[in-house]
PDB file of N, CA and C in Angstrom:
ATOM      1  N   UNK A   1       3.210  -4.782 -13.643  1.00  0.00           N
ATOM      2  CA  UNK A   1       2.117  -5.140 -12.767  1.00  0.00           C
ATOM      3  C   UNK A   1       1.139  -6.005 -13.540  1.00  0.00           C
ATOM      4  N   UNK A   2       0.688  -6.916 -12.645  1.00  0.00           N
ATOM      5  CA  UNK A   2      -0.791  -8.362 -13.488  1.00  0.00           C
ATOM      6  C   UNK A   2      -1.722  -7.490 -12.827  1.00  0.00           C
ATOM      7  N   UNK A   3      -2.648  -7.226 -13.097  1.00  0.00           N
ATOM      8  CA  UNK A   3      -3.801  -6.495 -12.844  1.00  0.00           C
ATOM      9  C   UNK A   3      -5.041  -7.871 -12.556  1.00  0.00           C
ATOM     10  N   UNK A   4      -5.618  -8.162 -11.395  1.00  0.00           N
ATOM     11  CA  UNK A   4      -6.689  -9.203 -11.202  1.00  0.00           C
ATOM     12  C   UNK A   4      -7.743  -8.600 -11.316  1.00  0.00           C
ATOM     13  N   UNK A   5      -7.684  -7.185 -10.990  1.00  0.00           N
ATOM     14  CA  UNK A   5      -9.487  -6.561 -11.259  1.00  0.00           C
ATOM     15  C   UNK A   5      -9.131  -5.418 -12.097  1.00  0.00           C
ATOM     16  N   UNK A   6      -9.904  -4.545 -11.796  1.00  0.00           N
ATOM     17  CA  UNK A   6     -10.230  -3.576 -12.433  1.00  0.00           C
ATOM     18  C   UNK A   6      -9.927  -1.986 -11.378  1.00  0.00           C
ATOM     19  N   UNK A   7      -8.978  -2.651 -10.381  1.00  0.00           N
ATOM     20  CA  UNK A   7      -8.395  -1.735  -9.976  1.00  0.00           C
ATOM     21  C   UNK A   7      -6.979  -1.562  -9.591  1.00  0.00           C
ATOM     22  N   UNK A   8      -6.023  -0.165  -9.728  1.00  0.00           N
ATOM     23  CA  UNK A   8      -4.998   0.008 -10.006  1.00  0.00           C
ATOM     24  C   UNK A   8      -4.362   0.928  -8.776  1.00  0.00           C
ATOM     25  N   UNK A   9      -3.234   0.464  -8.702  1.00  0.00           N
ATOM     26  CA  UNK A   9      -2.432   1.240  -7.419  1.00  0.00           C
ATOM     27  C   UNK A   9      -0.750   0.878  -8.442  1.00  0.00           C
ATOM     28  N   UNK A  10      -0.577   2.153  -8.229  1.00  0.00           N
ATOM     29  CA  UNK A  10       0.771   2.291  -8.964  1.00  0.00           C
ATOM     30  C   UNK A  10       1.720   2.311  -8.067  1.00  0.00           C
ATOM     31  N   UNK A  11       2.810   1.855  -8.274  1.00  0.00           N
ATOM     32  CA  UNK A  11       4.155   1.874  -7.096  1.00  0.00           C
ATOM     33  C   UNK A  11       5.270   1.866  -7.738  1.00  0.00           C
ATOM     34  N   UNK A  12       6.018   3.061  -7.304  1.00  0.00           N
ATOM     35  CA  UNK A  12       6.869   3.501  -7.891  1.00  0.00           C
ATOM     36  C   UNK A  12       8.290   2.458  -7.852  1.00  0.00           C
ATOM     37  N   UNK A  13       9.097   2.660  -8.955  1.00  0.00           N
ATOM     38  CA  UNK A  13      10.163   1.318  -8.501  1.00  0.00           C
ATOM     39  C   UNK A  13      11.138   1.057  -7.059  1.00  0.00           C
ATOM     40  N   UNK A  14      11.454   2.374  -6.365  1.00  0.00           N
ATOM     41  CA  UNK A  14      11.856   2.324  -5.287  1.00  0.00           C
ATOM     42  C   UNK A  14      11.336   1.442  -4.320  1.00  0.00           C
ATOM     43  N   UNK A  15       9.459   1.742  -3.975  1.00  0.00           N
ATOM     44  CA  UNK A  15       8.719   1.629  -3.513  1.00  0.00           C
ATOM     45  C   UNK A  15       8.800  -0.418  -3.899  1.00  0.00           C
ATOM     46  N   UNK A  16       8.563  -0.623  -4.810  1.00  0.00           N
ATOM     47  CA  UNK A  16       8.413  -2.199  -5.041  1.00  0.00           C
ATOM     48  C   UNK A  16       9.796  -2.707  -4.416  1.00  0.00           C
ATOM     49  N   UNK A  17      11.365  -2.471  -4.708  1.00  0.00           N
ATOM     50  CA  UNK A  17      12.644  -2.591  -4.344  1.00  0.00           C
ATOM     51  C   UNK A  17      12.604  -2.915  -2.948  1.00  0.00           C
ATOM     52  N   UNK A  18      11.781  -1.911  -2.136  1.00  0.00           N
ATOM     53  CA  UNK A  18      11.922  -2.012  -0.634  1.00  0.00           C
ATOM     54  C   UNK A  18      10.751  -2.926  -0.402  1.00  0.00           C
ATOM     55  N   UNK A  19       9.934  -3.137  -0.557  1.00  0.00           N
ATOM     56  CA  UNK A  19       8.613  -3.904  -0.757  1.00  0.00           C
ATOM     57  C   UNK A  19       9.350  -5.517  -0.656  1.00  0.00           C
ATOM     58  N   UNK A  20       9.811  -5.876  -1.663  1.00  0.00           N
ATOM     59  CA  UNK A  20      10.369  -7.123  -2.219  1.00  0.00           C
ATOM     60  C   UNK A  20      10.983  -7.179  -0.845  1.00  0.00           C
ATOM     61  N   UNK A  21      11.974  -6.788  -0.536  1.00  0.00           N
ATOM     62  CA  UNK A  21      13.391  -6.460   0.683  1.00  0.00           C
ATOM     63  C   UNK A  21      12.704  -6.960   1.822  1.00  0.00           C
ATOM     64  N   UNK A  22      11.671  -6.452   2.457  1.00  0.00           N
ATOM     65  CA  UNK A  22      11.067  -6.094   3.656  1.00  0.00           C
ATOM     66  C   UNK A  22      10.373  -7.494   3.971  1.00  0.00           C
ATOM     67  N   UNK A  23       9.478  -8.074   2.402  1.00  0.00           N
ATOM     68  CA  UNK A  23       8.788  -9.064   2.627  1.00  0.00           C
ATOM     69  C   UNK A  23       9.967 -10.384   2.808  1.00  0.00           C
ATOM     70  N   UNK A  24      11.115 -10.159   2.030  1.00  0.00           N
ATOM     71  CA  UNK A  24      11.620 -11.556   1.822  1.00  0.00           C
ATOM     72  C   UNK A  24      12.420 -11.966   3.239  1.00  0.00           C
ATOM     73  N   UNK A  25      12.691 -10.578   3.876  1.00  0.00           N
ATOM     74  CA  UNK A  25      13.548 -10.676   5.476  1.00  0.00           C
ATOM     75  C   UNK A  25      12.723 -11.166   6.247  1.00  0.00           C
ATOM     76  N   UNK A  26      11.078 -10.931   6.443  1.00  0.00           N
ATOM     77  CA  UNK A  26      10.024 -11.901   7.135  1.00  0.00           C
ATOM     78  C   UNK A  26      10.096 -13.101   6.636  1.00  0.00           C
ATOM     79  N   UNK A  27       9.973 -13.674   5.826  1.00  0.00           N
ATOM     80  CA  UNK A  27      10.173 -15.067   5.615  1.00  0.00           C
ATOM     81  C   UNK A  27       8.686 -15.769   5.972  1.00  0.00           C
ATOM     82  N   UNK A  28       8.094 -15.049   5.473  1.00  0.00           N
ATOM     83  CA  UNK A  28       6.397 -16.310   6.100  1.00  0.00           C
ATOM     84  C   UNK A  28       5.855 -16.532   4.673  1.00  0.00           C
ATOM     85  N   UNK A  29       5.702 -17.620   4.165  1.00  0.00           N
ATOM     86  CA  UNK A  29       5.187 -17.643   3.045  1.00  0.00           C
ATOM     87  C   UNK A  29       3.394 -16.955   2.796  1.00  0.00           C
ATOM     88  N   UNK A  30       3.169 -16.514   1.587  1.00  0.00           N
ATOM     89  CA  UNK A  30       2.087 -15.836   1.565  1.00  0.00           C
ATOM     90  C   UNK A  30       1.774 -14.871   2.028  1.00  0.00           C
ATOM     91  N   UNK A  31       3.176 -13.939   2.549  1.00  0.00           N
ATOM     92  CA  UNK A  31       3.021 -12.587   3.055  1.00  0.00           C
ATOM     93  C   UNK A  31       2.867 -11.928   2.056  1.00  0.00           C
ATOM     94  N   UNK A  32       2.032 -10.564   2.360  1.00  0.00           N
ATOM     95  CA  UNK A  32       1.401  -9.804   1.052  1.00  0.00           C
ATOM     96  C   UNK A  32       1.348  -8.326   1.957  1.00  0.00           C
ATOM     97  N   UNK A  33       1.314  -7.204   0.926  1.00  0.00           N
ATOM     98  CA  UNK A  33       0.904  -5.971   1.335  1.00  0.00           C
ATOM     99  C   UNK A  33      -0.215  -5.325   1.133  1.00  0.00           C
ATOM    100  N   UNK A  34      -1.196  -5.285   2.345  1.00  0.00           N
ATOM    101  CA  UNK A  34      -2.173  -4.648   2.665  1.00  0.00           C
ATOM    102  C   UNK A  34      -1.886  -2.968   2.436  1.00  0.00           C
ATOM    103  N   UNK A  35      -3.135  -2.350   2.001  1.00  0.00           N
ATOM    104  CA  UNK A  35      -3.781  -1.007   1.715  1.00  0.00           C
ATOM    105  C   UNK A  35      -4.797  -0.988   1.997  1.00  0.00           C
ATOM    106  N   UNK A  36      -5.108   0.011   2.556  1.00  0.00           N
ATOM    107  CA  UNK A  36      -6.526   0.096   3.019  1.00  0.00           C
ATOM    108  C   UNK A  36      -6.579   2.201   3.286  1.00  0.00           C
ATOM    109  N   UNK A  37      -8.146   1.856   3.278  1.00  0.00           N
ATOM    110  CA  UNK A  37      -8.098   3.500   3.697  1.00  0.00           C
ATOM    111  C   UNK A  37      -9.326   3.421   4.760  1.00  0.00           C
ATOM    112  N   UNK A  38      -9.022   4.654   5.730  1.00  0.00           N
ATOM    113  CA  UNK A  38     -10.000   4.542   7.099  1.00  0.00           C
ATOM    114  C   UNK A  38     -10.476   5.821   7.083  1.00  0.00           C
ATOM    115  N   UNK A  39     -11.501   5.846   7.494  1.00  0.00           N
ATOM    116  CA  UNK A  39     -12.252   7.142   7.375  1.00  0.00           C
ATOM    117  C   UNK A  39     -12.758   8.247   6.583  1.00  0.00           C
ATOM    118  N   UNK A  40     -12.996   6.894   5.586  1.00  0.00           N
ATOM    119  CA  UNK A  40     -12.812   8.079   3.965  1.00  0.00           C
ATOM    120  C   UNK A  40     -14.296   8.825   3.871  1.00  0.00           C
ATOM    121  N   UNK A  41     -14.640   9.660   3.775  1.00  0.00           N
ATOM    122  CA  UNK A  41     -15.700  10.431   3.924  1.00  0.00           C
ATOM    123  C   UNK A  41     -15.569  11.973   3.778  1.00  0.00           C
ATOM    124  N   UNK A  42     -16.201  12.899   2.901  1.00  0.00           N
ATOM    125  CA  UNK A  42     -16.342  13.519   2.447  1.00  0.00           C
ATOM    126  C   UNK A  42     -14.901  14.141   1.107  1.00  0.00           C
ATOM    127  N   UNK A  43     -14.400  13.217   0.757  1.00  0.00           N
ATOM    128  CA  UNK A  43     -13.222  13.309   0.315  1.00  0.00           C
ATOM    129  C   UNK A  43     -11.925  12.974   0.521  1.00  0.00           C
ATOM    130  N   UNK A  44     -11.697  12.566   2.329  1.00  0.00           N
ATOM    131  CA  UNK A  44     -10.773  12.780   2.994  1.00  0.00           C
ATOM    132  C   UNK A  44     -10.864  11.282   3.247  1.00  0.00           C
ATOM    133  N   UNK A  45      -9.335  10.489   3.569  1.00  0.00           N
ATOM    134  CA  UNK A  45      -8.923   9.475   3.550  1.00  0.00           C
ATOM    135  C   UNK A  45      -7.521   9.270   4.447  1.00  0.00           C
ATOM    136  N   UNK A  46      -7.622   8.443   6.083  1.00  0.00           N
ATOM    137  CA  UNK A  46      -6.554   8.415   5.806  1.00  0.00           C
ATOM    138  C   UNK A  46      -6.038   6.606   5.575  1.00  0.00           C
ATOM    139  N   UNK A  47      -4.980   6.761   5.078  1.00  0.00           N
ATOM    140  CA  UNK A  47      -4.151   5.224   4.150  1.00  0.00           C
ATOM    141  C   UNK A  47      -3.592   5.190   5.232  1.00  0.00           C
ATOM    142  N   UNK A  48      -3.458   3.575   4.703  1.00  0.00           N
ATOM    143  CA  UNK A  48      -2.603   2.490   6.000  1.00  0.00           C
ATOM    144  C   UNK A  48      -2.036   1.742   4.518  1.00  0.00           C
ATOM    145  N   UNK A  49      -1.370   0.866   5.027  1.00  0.00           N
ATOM    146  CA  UNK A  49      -0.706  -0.166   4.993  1.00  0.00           C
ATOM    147  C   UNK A  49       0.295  -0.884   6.246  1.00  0.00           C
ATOM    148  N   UNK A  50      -0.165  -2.424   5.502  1.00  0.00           N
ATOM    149  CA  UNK A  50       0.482  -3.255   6.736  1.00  0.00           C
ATOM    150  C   UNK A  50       0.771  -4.992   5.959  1.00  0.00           C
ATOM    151  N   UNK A  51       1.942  -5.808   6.456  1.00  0.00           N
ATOM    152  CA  UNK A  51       1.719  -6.885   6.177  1.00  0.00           C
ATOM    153  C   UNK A  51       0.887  -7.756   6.313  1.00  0.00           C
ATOM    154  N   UNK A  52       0.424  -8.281   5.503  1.00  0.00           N
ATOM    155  CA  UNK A  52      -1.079  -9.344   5.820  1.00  0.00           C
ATOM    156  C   UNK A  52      -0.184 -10.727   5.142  1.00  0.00           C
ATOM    157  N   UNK A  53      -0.579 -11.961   6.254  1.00  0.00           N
ATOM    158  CA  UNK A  53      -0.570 -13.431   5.181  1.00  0.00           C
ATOM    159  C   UNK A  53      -1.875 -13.530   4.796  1.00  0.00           C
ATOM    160  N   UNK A  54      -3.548 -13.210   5.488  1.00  0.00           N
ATOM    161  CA  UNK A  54      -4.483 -13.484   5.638  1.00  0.00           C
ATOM    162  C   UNK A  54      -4.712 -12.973   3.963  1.00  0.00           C
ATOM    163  N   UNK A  55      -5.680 -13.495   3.319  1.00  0.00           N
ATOM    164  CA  UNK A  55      -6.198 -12.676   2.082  1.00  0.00           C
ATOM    165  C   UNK A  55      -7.150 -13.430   2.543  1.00  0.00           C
ATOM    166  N   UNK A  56      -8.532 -12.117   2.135  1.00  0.00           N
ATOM    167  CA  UNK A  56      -9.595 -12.477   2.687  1.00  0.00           C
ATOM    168  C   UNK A  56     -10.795 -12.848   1.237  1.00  0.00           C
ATOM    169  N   UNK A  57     -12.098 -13.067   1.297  1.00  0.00           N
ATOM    170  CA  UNK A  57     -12.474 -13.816   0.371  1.00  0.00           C
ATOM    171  C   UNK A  57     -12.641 -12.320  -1.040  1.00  0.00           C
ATOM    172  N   UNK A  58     -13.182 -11.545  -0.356  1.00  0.00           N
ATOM    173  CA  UNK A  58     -13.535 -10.200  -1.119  1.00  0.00           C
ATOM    174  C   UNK A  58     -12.304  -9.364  -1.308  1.00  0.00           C
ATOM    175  N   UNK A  59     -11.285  -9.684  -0.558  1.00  0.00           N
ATOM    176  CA  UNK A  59     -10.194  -8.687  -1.563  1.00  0.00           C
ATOM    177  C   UNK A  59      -9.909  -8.770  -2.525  1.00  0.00           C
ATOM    178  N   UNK A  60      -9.518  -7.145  -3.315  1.00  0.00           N
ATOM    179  CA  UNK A  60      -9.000  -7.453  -4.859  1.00  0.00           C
ATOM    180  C   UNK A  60      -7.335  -7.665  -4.600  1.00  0.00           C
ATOM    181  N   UNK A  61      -6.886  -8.271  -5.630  1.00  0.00           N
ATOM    182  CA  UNK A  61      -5.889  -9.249  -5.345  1.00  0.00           C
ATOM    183  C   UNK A  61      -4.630  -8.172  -6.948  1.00  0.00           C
ATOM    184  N   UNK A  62      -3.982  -7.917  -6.673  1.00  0.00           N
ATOM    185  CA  UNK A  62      -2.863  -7.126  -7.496  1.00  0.00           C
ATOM    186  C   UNK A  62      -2.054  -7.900  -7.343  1.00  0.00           C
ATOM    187  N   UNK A  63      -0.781  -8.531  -8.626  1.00  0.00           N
ATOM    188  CA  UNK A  63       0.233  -9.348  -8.224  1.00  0.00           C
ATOM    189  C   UNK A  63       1.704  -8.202  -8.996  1.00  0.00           C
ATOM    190  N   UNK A  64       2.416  -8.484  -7.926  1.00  0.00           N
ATOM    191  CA  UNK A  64       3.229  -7.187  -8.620  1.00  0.00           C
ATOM    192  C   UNK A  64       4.759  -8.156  -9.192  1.00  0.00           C
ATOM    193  N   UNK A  65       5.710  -7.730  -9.620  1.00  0.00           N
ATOM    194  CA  UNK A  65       6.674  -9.210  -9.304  1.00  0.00           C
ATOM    195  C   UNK A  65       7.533  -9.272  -8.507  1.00  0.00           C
ATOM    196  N   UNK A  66       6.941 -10.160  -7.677  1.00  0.00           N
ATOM    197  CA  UNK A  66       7.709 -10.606  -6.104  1.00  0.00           C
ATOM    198  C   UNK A  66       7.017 -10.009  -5.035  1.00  0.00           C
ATOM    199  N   UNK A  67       5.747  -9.666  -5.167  1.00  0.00           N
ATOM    200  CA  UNK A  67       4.918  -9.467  -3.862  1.00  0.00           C
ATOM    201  C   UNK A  67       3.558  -9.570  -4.598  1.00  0.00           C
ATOM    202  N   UNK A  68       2.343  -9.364  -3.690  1.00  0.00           N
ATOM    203  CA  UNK A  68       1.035  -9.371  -3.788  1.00  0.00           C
ATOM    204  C   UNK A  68       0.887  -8.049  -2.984  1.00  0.00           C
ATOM    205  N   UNK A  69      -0.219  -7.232  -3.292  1.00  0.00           N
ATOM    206  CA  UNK A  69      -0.952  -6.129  -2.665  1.00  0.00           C
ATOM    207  C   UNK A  69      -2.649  -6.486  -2.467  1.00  0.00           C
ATOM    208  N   UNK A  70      -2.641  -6.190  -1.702  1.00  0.00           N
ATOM    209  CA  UNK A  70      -4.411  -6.557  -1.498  1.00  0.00           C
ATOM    210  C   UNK A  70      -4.626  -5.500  -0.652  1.00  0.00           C
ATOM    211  N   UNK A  71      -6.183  -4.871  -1.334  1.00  0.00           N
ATOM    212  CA  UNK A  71      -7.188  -3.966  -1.173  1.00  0.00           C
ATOM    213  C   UNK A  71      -8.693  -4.715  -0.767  1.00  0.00           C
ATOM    214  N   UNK A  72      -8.702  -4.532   0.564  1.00  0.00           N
ATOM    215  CA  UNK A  72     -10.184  -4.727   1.246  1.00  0.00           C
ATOM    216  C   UNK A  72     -11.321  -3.937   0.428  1.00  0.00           C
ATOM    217  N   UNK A  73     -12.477  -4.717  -0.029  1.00  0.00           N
ATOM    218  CA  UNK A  73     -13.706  -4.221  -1.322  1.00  0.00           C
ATOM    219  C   UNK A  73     -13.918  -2.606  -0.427  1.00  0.00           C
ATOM    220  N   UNK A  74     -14.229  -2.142   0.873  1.00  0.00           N
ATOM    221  CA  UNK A  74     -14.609  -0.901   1.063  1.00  0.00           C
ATOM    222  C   UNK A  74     -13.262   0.059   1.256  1.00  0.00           C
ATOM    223  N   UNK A  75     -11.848  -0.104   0.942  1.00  0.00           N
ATOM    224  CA  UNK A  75     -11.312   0.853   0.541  1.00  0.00           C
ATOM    225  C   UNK A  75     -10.922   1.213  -0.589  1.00  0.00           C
ATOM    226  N   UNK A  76     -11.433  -0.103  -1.740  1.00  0.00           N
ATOM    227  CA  UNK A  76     -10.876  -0.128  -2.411  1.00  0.00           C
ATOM    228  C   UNK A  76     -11.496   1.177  -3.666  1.00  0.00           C
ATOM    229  N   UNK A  77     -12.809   1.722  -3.635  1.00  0.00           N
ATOM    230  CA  UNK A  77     -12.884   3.256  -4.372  1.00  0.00           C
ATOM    231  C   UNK A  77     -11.714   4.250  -4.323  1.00  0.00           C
ATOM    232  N   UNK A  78     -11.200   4.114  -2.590  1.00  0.00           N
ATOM    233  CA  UNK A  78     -10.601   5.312  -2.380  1.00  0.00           C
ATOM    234  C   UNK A  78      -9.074   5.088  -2.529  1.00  0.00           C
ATOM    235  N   UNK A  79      -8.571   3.828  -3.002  1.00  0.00           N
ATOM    236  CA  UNK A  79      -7.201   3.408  -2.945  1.00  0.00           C
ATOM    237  C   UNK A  79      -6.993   3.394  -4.519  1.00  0.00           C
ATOM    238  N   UNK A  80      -8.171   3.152  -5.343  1.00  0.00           N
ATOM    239  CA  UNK A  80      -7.813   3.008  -6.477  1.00  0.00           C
ATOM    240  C   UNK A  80      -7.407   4.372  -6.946  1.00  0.00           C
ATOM    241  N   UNK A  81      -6.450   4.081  -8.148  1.00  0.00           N
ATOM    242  CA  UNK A  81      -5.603   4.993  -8.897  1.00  0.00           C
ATOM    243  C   UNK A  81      -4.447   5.546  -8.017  1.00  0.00           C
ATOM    244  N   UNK A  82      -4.516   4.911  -6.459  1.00  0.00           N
ATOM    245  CA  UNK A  82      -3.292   5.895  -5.921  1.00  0.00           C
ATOM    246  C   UNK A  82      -1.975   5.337  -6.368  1.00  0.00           C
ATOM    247  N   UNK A  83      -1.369   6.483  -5.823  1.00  0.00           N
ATOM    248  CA  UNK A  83       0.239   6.077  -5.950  1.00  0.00           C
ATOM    249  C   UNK A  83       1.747   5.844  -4.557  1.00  0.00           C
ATOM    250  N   UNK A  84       2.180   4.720  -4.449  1.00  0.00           N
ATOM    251  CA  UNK A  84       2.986   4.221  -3.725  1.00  0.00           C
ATOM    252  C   UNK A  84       3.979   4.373  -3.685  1.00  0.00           C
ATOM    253  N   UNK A  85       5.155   5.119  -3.226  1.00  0.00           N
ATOM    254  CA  UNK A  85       6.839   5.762  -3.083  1.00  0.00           C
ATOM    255  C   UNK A  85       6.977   5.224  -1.841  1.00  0.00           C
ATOM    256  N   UNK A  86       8.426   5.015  -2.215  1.00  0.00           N
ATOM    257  CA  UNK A  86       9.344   5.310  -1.283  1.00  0.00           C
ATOM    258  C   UNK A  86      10.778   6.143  -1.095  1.00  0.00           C
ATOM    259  N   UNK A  87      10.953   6.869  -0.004  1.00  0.00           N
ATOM    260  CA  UNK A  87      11.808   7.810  -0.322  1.00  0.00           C
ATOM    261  C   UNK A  87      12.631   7.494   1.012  1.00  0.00           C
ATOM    262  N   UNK A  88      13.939   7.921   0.076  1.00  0.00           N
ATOM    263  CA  UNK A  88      15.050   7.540   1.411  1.00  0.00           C
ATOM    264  C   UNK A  88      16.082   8.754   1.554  1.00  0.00           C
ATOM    265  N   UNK A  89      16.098   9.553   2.758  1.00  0.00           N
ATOM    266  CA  UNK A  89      16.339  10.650   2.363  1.00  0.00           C
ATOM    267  C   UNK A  89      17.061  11.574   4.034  1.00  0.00           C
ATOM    268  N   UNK A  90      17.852  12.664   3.593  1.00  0.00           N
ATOM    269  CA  UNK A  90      17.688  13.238   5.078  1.00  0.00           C
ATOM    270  C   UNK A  90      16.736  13.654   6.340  1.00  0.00           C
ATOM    271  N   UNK A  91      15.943  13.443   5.887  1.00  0.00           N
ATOM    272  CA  UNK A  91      14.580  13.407   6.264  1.00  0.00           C
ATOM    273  C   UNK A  91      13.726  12.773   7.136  1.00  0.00           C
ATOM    274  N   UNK A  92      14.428  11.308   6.697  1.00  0.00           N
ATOM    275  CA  UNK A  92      14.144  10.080   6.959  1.00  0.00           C
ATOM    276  C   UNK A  92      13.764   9.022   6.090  1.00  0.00           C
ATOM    277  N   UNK A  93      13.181   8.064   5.632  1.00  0.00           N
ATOM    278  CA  UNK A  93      13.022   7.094   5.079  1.00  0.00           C
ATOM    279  C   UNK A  93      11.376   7.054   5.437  1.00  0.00           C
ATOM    280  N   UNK A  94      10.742   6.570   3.971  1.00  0.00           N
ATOM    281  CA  UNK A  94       8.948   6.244   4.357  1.00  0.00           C
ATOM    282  C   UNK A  94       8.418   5.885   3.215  1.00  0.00           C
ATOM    283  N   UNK A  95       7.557   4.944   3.540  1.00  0.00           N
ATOM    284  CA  UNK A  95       6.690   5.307   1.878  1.00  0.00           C
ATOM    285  C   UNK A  95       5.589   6.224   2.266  1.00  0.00           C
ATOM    286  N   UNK A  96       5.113   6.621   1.145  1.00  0.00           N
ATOM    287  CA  UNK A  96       3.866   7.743   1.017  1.00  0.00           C
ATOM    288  C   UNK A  96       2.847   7.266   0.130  1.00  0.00           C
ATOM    289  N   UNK A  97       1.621   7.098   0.211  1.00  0.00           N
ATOM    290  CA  UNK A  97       0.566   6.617  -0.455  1.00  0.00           C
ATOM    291  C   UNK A  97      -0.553   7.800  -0.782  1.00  0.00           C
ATOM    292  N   UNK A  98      -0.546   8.790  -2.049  1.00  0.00           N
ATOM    293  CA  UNK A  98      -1.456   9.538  -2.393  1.00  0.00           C
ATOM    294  C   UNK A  98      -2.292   9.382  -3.576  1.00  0.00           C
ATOM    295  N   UNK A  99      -3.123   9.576  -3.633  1.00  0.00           N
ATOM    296  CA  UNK A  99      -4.330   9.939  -4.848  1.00  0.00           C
ATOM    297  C   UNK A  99      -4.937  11.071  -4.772  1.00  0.00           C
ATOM    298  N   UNK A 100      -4.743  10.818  -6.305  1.00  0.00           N
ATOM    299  CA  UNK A 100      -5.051  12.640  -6.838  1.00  0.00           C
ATOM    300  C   UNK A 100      -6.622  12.832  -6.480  1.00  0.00           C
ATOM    301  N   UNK A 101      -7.461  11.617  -6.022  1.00  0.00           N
ATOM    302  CA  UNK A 101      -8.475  12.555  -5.862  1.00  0.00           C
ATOM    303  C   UNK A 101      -9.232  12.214  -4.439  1.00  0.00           C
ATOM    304  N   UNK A 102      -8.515  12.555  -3.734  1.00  0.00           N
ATOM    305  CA  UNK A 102      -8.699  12.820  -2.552  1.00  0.00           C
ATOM    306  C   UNK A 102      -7.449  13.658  -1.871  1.00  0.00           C
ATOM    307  N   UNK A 103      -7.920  14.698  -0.833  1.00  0.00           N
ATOM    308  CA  UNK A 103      -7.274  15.673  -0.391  1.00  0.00           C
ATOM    309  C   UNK A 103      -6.271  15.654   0.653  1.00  0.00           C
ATOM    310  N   UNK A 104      -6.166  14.216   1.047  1.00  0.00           N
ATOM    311  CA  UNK A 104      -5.283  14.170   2.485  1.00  0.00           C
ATOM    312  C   UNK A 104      -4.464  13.157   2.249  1.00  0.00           C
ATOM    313  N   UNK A 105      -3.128  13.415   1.610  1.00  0.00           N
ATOM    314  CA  UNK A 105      -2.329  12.305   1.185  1.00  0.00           C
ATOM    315  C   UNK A 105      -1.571  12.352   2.572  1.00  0.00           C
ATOM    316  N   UNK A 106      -1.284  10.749   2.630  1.00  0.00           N
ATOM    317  CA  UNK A 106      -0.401  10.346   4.036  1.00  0.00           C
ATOM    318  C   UNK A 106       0.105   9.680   4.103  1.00  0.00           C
ATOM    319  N   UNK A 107       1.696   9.854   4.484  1.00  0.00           N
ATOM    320  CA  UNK A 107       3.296   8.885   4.377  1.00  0.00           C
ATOM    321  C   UNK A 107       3.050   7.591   5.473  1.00  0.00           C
ATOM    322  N   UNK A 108       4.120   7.133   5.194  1.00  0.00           N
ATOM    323  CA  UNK A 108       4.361   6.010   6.429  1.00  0.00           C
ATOM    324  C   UNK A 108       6.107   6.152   6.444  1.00  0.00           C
ATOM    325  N   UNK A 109       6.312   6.064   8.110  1.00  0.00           N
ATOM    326  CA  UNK A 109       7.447   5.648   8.447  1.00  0.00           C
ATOM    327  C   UNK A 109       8.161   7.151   8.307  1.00  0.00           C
ATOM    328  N   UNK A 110       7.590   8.390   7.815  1.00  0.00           N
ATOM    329  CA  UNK A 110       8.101   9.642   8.177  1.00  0.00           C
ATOM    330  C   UNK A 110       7.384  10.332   8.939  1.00  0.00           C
ATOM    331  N   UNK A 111       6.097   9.935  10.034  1.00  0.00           N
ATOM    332  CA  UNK A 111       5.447  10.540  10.775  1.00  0.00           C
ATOM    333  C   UNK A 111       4.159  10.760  10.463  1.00  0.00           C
ATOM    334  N   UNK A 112       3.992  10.138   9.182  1.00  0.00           N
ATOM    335  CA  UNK A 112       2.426  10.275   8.177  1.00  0.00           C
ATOM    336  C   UNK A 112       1.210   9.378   9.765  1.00  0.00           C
ATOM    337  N   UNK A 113      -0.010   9.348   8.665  1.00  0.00           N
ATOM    338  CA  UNK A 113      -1.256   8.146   9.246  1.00  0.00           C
ATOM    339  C   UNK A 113      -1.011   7.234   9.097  1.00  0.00           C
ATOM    340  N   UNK A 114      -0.120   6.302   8.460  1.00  0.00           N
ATOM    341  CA  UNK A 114      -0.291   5.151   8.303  1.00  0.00           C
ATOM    342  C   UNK A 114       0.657   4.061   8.865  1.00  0.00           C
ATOM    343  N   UNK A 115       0.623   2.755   8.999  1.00  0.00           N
ATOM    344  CA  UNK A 115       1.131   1.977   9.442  1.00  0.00           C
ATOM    345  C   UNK A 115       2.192   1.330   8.939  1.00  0.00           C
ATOM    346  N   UNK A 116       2.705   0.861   8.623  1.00  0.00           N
ATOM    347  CA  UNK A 116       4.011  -0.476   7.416  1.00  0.00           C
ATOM    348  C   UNK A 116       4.774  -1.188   8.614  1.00  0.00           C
ATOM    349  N   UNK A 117       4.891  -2.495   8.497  1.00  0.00           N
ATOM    350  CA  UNK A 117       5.093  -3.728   9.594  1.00  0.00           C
ATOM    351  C   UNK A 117       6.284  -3.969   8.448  1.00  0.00           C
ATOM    352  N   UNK A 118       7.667  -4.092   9.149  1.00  0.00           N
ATOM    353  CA  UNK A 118       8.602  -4.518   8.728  1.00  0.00           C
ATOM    354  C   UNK A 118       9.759  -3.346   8.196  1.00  0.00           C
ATOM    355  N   UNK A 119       9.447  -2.163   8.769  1.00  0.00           N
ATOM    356  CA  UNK A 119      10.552  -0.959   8.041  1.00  0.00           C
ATOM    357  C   UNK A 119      11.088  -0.485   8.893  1.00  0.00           C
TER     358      UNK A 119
END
């Protein structure tokens, strides 16, 4: 990972594998993966993610290799240090986006809060 600021979102190698996959089958140049968190207040957070081409002037900008992640400046307290999986499984298939310090970790694409455009 190139680090542009001073904040960090870890993603596990699965998680980047399908990442890379997902973005390169869209085909729009300057597609990137959005994180964000909604409703973060008193500890509690829930995470999204979604494809963005848009990067906006105040996002922090993460370059991973073979995608971009971008964090909007007001989620970005509650996104930093989390961590990004993906799991493929009987179960079903999802990524999951948690941080250790907040109490309400939440998947995508196994029934979690959050969103992912392209899975």
């Amino acid at each position: 990972m190139i680090e542009t600021t001073n904040l960090v979102v870890n993603i596990s190698d699965e998680a980047q594998e399908k990442l890379r996959e997902i973005i390169a089958a869209k085909n729009i140049p300057g597609l990137a993966v959005r994180v964000f968190a909604q409703g973060a207040g008193e500890g509690l957070a829930r995470y999204g993610m979604a494809l963005d081409a848009e990067q906006l002037a105040d996002d922090h900008v993460l370059e991973f290799q073979g995608f971009t992640v971008l964090v909007d400046r007001e989620s970005a307290p509650f996104v930093n240090e989390s961590e990004l999986d993906y799991q493929d499984g009987l179960m079903g298939a999802g990524f999951t986006l948690q941080n250790p310090h907040y109490a309400q970790p939440t998947g995508c694409g196994c029934g979690g809060n959050c969103s992912c455009g392209g899975h």
